[in-house]
C-alpha atoms as a PDB file:
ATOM      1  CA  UNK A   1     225.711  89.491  83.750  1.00  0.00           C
ATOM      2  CA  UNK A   2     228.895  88.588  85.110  1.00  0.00           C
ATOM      3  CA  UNK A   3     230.554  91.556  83.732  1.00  0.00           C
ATOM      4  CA  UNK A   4     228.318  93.724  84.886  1.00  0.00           C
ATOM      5  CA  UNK A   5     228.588  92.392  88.425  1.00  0.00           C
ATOM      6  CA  UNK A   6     232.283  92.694  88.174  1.00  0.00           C
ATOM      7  CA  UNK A   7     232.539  96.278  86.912  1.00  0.00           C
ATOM      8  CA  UNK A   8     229.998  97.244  89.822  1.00  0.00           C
ATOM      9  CA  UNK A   9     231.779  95.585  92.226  1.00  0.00           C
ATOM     10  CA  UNK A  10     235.162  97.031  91.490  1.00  0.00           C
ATOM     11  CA  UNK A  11     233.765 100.457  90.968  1.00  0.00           C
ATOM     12  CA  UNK A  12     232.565 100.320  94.173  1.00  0.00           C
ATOM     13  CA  UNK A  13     235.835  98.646  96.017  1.00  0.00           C
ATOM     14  CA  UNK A  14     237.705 102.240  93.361  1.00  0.00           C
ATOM     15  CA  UNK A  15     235.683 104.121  95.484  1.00  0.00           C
ATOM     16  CA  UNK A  16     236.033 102.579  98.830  1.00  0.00           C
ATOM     17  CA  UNK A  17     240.302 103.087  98.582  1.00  0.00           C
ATOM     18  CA  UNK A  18     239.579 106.276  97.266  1.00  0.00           C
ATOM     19  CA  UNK A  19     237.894 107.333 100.008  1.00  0.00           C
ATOM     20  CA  UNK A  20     240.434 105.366 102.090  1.00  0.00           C
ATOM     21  CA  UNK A  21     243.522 106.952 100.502  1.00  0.00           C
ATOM     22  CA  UNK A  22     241.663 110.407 100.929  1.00  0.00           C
ATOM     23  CA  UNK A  23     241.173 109.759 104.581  1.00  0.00           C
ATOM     24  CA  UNK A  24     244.990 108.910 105.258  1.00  0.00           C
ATOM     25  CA  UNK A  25     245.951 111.908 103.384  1.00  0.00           C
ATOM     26  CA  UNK A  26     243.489 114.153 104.780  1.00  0.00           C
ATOM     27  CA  UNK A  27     242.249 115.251 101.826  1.00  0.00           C
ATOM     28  CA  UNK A  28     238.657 114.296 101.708  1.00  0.00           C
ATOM     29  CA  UNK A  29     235.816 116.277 101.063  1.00  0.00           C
ATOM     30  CA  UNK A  30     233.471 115.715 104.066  1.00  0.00           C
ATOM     31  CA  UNK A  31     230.431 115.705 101.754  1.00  0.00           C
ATOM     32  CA  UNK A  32     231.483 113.302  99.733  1.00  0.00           C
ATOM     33  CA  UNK A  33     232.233 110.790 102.533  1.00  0.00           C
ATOM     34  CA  UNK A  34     230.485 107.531 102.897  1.00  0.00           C
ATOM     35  CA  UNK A  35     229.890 106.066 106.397  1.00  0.00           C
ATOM     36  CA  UNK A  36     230.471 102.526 106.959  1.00  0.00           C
ATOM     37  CA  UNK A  37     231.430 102.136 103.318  1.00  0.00           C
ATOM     38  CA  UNK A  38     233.802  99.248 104.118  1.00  0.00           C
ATOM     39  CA  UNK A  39     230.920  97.261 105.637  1.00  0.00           C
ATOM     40  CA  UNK A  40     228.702  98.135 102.618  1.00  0.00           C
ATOM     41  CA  UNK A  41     231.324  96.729 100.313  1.00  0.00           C
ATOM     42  CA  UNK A  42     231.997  93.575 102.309  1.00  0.00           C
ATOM     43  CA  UNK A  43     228.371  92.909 102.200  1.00  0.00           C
ATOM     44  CA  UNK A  44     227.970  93.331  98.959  1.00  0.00           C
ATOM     45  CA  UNK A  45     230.989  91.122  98.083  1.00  0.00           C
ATOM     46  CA  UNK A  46     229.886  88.668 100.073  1.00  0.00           C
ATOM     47  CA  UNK A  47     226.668  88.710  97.514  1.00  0.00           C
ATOM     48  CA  UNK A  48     228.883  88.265  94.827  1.00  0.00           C
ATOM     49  CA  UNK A  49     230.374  85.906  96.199  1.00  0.00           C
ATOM     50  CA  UNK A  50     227.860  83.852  96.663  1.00  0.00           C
ATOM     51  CA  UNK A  51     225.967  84.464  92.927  1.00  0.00           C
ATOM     52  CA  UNK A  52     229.253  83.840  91.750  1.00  0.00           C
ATOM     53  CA  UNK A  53     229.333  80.495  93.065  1.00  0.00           C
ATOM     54  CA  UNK A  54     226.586  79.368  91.876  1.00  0.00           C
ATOM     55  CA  UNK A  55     226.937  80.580  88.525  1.00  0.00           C
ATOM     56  CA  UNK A  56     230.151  78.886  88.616  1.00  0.00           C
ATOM     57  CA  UNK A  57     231.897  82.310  87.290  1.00  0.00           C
ATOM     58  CA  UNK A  58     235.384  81.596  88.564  1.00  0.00           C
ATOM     59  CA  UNK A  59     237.078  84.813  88.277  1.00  0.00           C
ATOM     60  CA  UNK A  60     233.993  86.693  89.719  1.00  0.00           C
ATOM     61  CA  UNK A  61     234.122  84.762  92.467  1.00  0.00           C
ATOM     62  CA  UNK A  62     237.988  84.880  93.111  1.00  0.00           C
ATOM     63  CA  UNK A  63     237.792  89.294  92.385  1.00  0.00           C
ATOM     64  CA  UNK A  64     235.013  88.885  95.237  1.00  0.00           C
ATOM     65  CA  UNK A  65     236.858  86.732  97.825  1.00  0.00           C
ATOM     66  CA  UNK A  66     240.088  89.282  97.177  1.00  0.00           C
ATOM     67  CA  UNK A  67     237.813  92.319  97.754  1.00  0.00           C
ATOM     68  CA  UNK A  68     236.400  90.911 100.637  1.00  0.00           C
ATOM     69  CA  UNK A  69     239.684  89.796 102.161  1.00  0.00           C
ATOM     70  CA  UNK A  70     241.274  92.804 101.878  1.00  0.00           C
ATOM     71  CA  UNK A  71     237.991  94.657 103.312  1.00  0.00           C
ATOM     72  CA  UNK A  72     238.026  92.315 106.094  1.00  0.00           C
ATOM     73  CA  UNK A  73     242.009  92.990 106.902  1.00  0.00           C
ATOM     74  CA  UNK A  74     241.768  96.440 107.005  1.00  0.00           C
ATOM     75  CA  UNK A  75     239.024  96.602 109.231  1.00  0.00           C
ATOM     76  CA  UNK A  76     240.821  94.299 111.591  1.00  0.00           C
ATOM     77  CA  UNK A  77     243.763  96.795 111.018  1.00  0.00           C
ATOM     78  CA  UNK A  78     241.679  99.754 112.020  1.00  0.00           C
ATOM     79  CA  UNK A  79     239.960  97.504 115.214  1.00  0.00           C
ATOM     80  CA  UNK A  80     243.554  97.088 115.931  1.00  0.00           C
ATOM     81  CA  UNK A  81     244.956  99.997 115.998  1.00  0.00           C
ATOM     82  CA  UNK A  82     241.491 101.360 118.121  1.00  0.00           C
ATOM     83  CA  UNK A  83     242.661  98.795 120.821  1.00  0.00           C
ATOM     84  CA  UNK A  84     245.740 100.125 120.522  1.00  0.00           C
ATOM     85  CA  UNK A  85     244.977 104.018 121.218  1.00  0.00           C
ATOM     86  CA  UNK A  86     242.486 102.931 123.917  1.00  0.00           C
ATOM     87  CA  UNK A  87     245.293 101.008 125.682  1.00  0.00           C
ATOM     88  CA  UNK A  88     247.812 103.828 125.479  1.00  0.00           C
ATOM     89  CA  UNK A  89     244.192 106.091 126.813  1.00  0.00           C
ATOM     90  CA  UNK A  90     244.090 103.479 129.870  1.00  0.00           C
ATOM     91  CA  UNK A  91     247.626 103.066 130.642  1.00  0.00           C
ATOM     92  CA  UNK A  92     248.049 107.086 130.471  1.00  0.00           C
ATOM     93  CA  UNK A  93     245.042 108.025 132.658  1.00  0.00           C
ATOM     94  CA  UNK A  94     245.941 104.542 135.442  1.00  0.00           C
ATOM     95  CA  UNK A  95     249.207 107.254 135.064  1.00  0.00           C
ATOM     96  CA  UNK A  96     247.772 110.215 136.376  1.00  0.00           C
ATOM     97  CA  UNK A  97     246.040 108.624 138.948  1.00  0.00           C
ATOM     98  CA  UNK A  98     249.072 107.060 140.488  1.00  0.00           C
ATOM     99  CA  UNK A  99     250.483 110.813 140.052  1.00  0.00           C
ATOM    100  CA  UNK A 100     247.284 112.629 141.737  1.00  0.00           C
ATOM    101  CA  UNK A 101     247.256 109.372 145.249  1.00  0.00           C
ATOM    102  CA  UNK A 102     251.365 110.682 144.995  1.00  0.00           C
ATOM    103  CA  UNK A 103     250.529 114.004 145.290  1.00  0.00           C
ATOM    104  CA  UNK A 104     247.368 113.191 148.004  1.00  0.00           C
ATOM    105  CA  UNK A 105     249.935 111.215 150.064  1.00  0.00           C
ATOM    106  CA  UNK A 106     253.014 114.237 149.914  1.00  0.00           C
ATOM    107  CA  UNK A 107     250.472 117.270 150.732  1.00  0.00           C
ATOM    108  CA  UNK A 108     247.601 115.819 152.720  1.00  0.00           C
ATOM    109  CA  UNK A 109     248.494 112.825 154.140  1.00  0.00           C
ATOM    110  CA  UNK A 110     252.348 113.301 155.164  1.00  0.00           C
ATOM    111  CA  UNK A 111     251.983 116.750 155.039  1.00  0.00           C
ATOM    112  CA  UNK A 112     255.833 117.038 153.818  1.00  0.00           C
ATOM    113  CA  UNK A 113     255.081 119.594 151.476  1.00  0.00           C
ATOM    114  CA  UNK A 114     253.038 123.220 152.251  1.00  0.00           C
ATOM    115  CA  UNK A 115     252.321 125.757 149.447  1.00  0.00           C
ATOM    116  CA  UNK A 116     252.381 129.255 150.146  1.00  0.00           C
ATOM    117  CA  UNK A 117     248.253 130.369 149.312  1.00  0.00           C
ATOM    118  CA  UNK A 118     248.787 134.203 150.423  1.00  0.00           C
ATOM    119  CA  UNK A 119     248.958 135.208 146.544  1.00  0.00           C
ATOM    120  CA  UNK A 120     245.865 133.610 145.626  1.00  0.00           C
ATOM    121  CA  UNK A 121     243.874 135.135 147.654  1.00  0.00           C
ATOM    122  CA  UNK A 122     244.329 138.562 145.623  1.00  0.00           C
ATOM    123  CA  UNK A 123     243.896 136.547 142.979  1.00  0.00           C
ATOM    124  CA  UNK A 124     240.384 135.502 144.277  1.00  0.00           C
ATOM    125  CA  UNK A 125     239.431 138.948 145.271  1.00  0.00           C
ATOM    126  CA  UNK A 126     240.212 140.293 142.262  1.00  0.00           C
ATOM    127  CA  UNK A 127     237.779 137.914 140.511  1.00  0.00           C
ATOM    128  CA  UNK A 128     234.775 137.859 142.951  1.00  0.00           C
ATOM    129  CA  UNK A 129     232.354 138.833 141.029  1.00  0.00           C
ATOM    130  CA  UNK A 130     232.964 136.060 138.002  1.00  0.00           C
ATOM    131  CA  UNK A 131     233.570 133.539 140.814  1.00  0.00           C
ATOM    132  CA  UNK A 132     230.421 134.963 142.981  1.00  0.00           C
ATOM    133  CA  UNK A 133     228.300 134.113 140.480  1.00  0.00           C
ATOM    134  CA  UNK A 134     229.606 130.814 139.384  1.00  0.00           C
ATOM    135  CA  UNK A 135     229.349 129.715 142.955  1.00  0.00           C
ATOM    136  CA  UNK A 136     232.836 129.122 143.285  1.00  0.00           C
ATOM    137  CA  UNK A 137     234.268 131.874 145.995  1.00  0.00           C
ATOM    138  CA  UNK A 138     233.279 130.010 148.891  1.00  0.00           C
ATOM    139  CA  UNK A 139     234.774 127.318 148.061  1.00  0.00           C
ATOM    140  CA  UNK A 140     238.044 128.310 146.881  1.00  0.00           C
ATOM    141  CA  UNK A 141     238.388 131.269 149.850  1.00  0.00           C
ATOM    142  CA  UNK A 142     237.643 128.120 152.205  1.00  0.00           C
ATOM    143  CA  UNK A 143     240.523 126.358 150.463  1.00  0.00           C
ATOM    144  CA  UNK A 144     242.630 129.283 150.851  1.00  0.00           C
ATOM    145  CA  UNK A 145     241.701 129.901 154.263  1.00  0.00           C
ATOM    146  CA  UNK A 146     242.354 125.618 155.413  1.00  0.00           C
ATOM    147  CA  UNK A 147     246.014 125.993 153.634  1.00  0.00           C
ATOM    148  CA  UNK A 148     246.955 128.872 154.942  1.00  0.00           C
ATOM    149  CA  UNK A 149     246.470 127.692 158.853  1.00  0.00           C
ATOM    150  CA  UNK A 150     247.590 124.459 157.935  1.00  0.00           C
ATOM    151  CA  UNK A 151     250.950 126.040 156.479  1.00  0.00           C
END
């Protein structure tokens, strides 16, 4: 019984780094991918684990704990690295904001800076029919119009 356990268990954890090292290498075959295979194998380690302990099956129970370890490492890794990318998201878009209230304070506010709209209005004519009927030519011939006698 023990055996059996053992080679199903680390069939399954052959499968789960397959799939792992196919991911990192971007060579995986989208339908042969497993969803949430890392939490399937910790679960079912965790099973072992547990049979294994009562059975008092030593090395079972040791090849359990190290599969579930390792499962449980890389999904901190991977929860890790998520923070990580959603910090950089945070930090990047606080960024742009402090860029765009810049910006508001140089051309609105302060009015230090004017741009030249003349062009755009050919621009906008040229396109009236695409912007007609998207219900933007109003708008933007308004916001030609207001830059032009503020300039």
């Amino acid at each position: 019984m023990e055996h059996l356990l053992k080679d199903e268990l680390m069939a399954l954890f052959a499968k789960y780094d397959k799939q792992k090292f196919d991911q990192v290498n971007g060579d995986y075959d989208s339908s042969e991918y497993e969803s949430f295979l890392e939490y399937q194998l910790l679960g079912v380690s965790k099973f072992i684990k547990s049979i294994a302990y009562k059975m008092e099956e030593v090395e079972l129970l040791g090849v359990a704990t190290k599969i579930e370890l390792d499962i449980l490492h890389d999904i901190e890794k991977e929860n890790q690295e998520r923070d990580e990318y959603y910090q950089f998201q945070s930090d990047e878009h606080e960024y742009y904001m402090q860029a765009r209230s810049f910006c508001i304070q140089l051309f609105y506010e302060e009015c230090r800076y004017h741009a030249d709209m003349t062009k755009y209005h050919d621009i906008v004519e040229e396109n009236r029919f695409s912007l007609e009927k998207a219900g933007l030519l109003d708008k933007l011939k308004r916001y030609i119009d207001e830059k032009k006698s503020s300039g």
